[in-house]
C-alpha atoms as a PDB file:
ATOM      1  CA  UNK A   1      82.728  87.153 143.967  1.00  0.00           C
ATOM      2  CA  UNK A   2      79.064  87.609 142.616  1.00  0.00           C
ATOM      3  CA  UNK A   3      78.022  90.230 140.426  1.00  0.00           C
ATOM      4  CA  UNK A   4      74.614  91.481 140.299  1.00  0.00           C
ATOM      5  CA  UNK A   5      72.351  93.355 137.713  1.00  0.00           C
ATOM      6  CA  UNK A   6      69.669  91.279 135.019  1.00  0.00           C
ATOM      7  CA  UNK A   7      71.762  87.994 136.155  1.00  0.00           C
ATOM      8  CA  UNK A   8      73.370  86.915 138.980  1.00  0.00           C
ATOM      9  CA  UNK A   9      76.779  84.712 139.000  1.00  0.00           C
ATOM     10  CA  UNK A  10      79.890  83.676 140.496  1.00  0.00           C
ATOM     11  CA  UNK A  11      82.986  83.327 139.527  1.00  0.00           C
ATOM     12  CA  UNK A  12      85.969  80.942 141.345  1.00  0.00           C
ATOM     13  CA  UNK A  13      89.446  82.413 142.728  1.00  0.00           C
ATOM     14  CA  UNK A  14      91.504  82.810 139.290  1.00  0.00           C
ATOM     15  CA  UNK A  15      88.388  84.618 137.929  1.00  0.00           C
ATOM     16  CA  UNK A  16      87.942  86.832 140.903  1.00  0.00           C
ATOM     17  CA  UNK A  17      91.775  87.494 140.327  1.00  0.00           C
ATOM     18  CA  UNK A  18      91.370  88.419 136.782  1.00  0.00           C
ATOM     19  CA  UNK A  19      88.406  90.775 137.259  1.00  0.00           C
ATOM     20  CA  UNK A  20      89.845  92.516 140.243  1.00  0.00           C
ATOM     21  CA  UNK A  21      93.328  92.900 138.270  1.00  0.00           C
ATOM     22  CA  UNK A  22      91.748  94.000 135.003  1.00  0.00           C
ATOM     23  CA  UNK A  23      89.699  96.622 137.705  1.00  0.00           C
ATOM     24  CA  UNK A  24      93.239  97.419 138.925  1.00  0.00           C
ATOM     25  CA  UNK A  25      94.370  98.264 135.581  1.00  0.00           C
ATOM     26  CA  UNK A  26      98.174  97.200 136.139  1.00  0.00           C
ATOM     27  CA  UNK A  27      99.163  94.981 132.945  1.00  0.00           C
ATOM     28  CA  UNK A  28     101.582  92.716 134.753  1.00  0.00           C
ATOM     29  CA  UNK A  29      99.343  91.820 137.626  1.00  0.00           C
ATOM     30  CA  UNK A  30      96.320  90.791 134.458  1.00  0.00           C
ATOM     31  CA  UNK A  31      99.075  88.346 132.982  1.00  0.00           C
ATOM     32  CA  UNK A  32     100.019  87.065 135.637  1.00  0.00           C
ATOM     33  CA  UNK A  33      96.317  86.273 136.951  1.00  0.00           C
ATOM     34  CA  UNK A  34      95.265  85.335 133.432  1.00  0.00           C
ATOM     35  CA  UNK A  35      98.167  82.834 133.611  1.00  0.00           C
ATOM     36  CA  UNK A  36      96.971  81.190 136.786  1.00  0.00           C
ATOM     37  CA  UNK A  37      93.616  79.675 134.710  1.00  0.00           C
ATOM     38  CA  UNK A  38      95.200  76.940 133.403  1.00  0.00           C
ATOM     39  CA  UNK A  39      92.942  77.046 130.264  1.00  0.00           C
ATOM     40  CA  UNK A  40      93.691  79.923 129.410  1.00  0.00           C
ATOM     41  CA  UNK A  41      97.811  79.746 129.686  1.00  0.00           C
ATOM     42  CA  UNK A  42      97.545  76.564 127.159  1.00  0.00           C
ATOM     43  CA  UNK A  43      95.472  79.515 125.168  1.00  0.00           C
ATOM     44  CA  UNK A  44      98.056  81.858 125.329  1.00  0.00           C
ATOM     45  CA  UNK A  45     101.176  79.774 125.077  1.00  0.00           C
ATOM     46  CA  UNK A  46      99.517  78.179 121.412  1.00  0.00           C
ATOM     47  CA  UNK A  47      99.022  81.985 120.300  1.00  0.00           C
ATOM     48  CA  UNK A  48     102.742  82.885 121.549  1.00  0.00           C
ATOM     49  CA  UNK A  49     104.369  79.846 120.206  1.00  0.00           C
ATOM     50  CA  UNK A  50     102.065  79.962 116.435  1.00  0.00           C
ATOM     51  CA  UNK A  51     103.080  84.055 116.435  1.00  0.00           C
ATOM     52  CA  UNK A  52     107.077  82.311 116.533  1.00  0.00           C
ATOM     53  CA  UNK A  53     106.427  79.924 114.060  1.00  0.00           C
ATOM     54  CA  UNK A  54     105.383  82.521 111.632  1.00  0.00           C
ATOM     55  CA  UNK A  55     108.242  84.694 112.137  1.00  0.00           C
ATOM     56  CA  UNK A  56     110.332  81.493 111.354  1.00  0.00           C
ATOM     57  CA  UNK A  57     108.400  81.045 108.626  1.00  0.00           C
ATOM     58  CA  UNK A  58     109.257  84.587 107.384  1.00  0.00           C
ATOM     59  CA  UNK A  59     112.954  84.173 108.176  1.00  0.00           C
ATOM     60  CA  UNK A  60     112.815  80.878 106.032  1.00  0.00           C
ATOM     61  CA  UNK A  61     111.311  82.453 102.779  1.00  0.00           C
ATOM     62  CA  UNK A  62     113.454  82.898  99.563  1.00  0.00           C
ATOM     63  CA  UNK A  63     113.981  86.136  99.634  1.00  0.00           C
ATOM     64  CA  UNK A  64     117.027  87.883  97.869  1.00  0.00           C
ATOM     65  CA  UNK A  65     118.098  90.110 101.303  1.00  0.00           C
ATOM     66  CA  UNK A  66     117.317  86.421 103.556  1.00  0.00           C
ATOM     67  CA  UNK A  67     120.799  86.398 105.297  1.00  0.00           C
ATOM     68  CA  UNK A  68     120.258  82.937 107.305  1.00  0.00           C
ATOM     69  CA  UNK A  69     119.295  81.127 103.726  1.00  0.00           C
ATOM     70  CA  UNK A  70     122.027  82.553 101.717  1.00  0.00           C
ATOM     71  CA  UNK A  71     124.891  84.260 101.645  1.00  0.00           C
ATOM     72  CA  UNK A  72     126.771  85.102  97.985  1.00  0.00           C
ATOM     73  CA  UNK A  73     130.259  84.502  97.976  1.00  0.00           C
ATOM     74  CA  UNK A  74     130.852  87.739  96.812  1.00  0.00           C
ATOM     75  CA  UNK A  75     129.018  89.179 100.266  1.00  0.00           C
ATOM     76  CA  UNK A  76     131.545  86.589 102.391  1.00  0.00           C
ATOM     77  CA  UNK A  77     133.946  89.219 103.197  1.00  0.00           C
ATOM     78  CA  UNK A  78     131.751  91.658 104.298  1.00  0.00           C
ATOM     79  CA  UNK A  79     130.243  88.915 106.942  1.00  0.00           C
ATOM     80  CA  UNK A  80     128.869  90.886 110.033  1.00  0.00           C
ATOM     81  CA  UNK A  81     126.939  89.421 112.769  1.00  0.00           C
ATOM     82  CA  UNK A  82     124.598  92.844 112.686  1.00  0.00           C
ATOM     83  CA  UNK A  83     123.273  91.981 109.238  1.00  0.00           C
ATOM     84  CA  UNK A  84     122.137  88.539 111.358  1.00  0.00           C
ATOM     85  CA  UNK A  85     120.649  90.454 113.532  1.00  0.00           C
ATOM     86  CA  UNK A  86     119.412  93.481 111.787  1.00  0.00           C
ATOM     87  CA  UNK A  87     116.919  90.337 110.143  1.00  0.00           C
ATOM     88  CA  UNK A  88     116.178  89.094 113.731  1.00  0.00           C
ATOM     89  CA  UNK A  89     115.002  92.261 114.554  1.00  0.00           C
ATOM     90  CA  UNK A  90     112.924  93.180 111.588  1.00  0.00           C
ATOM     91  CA  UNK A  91     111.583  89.775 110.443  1.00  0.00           C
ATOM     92  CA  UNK A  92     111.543  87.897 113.829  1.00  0.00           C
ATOM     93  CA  UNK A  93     111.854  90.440 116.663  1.00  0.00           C
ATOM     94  CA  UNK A  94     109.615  87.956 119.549  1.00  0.00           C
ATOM     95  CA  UNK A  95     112.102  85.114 118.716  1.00  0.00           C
ATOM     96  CA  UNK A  96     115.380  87.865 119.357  1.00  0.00           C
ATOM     97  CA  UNK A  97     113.773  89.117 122.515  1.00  0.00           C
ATOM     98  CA  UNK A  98     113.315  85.091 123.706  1.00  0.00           C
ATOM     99  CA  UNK A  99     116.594  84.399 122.807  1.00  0.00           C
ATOM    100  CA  UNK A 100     118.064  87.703 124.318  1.00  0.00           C
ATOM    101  CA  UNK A 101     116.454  86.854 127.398  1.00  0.00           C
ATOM    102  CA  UNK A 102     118.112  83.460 127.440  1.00  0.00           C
ATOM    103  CA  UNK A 103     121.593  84.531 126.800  1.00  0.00           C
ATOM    104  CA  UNK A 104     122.068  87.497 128.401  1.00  0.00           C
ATOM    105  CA  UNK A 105     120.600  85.504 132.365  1.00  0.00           C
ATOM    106  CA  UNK A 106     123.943  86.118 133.956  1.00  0.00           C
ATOM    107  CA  UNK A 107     124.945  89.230 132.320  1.00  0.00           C
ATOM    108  CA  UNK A 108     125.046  91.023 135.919  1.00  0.00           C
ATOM    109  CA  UNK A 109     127.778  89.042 137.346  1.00  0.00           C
ATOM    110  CA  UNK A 110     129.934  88.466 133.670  1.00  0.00           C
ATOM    111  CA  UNK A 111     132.058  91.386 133.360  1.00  0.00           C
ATOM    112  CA  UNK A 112     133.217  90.912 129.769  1.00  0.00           C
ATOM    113  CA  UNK A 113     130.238  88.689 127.633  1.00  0.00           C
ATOM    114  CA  UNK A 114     127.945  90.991 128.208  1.00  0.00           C
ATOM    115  CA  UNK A 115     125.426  92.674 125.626  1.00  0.00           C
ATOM    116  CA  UNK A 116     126.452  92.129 121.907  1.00  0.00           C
ATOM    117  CA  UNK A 117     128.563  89.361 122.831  1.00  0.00           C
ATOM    118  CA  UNK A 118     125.913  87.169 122.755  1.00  0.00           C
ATOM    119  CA  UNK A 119     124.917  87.831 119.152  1.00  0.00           C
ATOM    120  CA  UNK A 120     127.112  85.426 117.511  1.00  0.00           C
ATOM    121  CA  UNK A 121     125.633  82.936 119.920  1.00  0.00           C
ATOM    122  CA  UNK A 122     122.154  83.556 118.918  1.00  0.00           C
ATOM    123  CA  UNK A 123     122.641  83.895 115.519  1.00  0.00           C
ATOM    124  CA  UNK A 124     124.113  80.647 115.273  1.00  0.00           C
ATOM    125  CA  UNK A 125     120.998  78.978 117.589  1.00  0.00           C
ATOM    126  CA  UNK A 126     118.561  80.335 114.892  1.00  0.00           C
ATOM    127  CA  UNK A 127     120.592  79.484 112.001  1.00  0.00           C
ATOM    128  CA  UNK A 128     120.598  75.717 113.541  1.00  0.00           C
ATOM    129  CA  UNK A 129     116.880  75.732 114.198  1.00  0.00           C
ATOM    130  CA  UNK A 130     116.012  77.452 111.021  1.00  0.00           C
ATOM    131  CA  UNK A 131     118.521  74.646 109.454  1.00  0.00           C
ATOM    132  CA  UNK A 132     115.758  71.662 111.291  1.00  0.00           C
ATOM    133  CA  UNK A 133     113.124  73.646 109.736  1.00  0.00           C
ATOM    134  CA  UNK A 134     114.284  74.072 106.090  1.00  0.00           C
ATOM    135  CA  UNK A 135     117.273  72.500 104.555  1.00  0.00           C
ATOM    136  CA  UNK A 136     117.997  74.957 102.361  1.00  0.00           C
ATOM    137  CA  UNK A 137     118.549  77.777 105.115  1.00  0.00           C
ATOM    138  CA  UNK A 138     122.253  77.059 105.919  1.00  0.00           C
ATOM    139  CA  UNK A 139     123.742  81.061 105.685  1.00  0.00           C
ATOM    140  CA  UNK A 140     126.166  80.827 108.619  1.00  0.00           C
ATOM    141  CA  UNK A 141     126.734  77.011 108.500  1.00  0.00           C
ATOM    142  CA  UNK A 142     128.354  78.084 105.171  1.00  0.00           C
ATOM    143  CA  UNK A 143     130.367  80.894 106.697  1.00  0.00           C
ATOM    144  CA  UNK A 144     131.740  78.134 109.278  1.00  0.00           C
ATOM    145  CA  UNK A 145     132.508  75.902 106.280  1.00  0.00           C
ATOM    146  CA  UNK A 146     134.080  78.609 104.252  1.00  0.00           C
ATOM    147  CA  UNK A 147     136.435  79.543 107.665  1.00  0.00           C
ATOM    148  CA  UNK A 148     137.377  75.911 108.782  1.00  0.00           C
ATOM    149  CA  UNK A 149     138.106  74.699 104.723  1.00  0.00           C
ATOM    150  CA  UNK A 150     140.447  78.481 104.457  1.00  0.00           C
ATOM    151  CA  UNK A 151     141.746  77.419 108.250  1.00  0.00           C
ATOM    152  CA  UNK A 152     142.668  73.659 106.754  1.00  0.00           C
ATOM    153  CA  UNK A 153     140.731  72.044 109.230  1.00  0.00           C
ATOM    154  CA  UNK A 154     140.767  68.061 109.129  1.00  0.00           C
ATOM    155  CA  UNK A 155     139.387  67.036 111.921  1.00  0.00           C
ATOM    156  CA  UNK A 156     135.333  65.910 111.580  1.00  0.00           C
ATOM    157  CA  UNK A 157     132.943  65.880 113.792  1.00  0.00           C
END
């Protein structure tokens, strides 16, 4: 494709792609060309993947409402997965969306775990990666604690 006016240039197929999709004006179709310069997807991915670190970050602070780092005992028995994910969505709502996505792949053919049945399930992934991250974030791994100690649980793992 060449372009002319004070200077004259070409550019290669992925270019051409991006300029005639960003001409097209259809926001899927300039992702996905802007994702077939390989350049440019390690570009994107290290903006994408530093925006989830900070929201990590965020989820990680000490912060007196910070479900995954604490949870009082006094708060124990009113345990909900929604508080869980009430801070997903406010603090970290890329990494929910990422983890959504993951869990909920074969909600079309599962009748029953479909939906909010998956929030326990990614609650508990975050709590275990926050948990690599920062020792002192272990909300739900207490909750687990608290229920197999009350269930008299001796087996370890």
């Amino acid at each position: 494709m060449t372009v002319s006016g004070a200077q004259s240039f070409s550019l290669n197929d992925p270019e051409a792609k991006v300029v005639k999709a960003l001409v097209g004006g259809h926001v899927p179709t300039i992702i996905s060309s802007l994702l077939d310069i390989d350049s440019l997807r390690e570009v994107l991915f290290g903006v994408f993947t530093d925006t989830i670190s900070r929201e990590c970050g965020i989820l990680c602070r000490k912060q007196p409402d910070a479900c995954f780092r604490n949870i009082p005992l006094s708060k124990l028995a009113e345990f909900s997965w929604d508080t869980f994910v009430a801070e997903l969505k406010d603090k970290a709502p890329i990494l929910l969306h990422i983890l959504t996505a993951v869990a909920s792949f074969s909600d079309h053919r599962n009748q029953i775990k479909v939906g909010s049945h998956h929030l326990p399930g990614i609650c508990s992934a975050v709590a275990v990666l926050l948990k690599e991250r920062n020792r002192e974030v272990d909300g739900i791994q207490s909750v687990v604690s608290a229920l197999m100690f009350l269930g008299h649980c001796e087996k370890q793992v």
